[in-house]
N, C-alpha and C. Protein backbone atom coordinates (compact mmCIF):
# COMPACT_ATOMS: atom_id res chain seq x y z
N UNK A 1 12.07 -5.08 0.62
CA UNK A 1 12.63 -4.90 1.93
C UNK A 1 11.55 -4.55 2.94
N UNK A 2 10.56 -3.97 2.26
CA UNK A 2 9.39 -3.26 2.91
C UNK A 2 9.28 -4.82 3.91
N UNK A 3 8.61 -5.68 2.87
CA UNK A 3 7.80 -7.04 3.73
C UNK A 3 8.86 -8.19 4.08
N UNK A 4 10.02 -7.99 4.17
CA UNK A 4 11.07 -8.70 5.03
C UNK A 4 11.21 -8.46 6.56
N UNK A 5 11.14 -7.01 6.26
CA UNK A 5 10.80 -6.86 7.63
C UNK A 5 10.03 -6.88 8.43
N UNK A 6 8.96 -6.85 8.22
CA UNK A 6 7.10 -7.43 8.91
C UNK A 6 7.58 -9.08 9.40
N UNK A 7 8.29 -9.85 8.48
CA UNK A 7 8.72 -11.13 9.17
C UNK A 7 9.21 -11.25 10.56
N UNK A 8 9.56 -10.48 11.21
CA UNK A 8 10.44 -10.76 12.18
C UNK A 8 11.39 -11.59 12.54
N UNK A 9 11.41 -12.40 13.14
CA UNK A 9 12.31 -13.72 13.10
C UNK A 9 12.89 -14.36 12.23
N UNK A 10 11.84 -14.92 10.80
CA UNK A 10 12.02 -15.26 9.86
C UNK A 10 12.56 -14.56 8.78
N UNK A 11 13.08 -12.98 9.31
CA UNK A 11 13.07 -12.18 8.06
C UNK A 11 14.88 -12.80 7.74
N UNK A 12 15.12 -11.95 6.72
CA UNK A 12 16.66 -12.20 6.38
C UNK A 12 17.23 -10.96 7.46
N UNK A 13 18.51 -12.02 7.96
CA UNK A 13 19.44 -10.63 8.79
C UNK A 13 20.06 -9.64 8.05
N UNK A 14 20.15 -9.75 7.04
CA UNK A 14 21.15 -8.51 6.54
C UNK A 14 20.15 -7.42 6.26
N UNK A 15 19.16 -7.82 6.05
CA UNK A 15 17.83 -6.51 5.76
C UNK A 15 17.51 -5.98 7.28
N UNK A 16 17.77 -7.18 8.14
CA UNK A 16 16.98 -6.56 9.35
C UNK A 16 18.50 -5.40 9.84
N UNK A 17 19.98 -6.05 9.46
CA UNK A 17 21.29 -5.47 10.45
C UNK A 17 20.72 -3.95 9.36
N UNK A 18 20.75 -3.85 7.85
CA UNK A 18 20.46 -2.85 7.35
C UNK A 18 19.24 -1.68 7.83
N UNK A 19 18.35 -2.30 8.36
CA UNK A 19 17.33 -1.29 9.15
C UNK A 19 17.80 -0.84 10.22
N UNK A 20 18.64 -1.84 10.67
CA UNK A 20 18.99 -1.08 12.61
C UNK A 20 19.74 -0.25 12.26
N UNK A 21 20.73 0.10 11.16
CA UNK A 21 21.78 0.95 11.34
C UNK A 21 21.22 2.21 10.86
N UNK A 22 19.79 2.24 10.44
CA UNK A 22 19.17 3.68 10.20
C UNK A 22 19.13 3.95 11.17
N UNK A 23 18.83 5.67 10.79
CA UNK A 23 18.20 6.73 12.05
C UNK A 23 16.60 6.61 11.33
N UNK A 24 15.37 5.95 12.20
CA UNK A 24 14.16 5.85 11.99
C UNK A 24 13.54 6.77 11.26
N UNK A 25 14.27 8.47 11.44
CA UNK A 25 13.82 9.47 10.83
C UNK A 25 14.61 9.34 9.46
N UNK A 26 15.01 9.28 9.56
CA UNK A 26 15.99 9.05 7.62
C UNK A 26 15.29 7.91 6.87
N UNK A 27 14.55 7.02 7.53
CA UNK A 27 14.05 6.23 6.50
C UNK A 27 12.24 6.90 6.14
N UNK A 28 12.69 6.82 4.36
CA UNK A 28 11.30 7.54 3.66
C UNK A 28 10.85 6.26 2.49
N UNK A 29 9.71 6.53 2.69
CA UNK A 29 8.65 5.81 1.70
C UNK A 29 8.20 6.69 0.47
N UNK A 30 8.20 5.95 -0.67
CA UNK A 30 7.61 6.55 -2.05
C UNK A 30 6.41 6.57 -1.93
N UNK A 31 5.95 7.45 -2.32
CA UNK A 31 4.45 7.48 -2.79
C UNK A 31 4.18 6.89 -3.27
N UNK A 32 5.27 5.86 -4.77
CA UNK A 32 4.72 4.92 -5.06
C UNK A 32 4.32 3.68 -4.84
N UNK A 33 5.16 3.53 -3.92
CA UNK A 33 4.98 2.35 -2.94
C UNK A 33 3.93 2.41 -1.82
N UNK A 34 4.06 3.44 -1.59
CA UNK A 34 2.53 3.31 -0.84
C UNK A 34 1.73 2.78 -1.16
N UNK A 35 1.46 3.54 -2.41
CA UNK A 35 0.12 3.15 -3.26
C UNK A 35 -0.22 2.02 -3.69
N UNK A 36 1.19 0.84 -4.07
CA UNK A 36 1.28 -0.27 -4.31
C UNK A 36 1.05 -1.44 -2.96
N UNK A 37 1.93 -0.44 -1.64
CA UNK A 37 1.08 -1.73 -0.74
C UNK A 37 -0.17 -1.85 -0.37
N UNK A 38 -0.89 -0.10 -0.22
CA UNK A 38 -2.41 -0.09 -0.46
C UNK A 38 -3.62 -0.64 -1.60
N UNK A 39 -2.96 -0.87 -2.48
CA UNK A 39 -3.65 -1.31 -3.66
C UNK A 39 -3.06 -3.43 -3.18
N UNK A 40 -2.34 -3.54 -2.54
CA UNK A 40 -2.40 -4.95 -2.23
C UNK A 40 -3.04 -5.56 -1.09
N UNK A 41 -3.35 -4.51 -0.20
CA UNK A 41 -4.00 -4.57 0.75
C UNK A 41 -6.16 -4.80 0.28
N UNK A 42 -5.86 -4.01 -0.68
CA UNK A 42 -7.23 -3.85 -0.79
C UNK A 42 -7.79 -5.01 -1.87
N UNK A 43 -7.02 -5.86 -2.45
CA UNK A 43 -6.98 -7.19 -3.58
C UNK A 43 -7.16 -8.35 -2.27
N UNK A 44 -6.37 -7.98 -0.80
CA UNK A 44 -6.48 -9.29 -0.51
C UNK A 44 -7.77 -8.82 0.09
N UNK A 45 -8.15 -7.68 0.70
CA UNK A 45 -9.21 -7.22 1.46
C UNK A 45 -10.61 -8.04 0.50
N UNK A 46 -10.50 -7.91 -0.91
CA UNK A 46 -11.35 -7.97 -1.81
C UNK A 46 -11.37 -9.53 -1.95
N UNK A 47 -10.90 -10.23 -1.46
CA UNK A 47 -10.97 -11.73 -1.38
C UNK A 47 -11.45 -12.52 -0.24
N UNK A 48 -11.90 -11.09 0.35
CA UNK A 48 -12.28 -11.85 2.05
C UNK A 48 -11.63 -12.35 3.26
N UNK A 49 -10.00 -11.55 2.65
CA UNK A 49 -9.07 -12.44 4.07
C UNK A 49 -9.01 -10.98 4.87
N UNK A 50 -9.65 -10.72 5.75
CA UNK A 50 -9.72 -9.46 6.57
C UNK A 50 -8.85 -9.73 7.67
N UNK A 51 -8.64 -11.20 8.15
CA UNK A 51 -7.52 -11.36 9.21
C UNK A 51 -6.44 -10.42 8.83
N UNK A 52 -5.68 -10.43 7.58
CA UNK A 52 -4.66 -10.06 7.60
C UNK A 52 -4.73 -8.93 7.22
N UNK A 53 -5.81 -8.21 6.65
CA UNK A 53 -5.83 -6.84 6.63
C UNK A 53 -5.92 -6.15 7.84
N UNK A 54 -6.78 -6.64 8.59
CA UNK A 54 -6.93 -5.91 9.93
C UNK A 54 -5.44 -6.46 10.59
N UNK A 55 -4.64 -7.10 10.36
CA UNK A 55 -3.08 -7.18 11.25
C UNK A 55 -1.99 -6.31 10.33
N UNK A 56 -2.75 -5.91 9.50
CA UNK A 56 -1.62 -4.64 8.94
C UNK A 56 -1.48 -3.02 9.21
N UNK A 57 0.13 -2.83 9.47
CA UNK A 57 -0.53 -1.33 9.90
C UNK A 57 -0.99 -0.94 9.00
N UNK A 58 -1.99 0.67 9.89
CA UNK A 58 -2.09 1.32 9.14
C UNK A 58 -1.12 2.52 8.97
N UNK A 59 -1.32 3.06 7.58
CA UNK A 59 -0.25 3.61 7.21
C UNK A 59 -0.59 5.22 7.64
N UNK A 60 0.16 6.02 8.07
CA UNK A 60 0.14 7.25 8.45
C UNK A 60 1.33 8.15 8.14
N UNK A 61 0.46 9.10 7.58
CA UNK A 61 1.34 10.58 6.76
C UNK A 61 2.05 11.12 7.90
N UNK A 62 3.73 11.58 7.38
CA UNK A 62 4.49 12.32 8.75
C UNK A 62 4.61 13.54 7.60
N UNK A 63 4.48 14.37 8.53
CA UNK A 63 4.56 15.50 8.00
C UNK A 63 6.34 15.90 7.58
């Protein structure tokens, strides 16, 4: 669901109607998933496609 929604336009609507009906603060990320999109970030980083690393956010801790 994470990367459906980075699609925008193209994403599926029921993932996107499912995000709008959060409160932005109620939605939480696993640690493990973090770690998993950072560890995919850094495989494609490691292949030389930096376009798309540098068009990804970066990820930031909320307290």
């Amino acid at each position: 669901m994470i990367s459906e929604r980075r699609k925008g336009a193209r994403a599926d609507a029921s993932v996107l109607a499912f995000f709008a009906a959060l409160d932005p603060q109620h939605i939480h990320l696993a640690v493990q998933a973090m770690g998993a999109l950072r560890r995919g970030l850094e495989n494609i980083r490691g292949r030389g496609d930096l376009f798309v690393t540098r068009s990804a956010p970066i990820m930031t801790m909320v307290p």
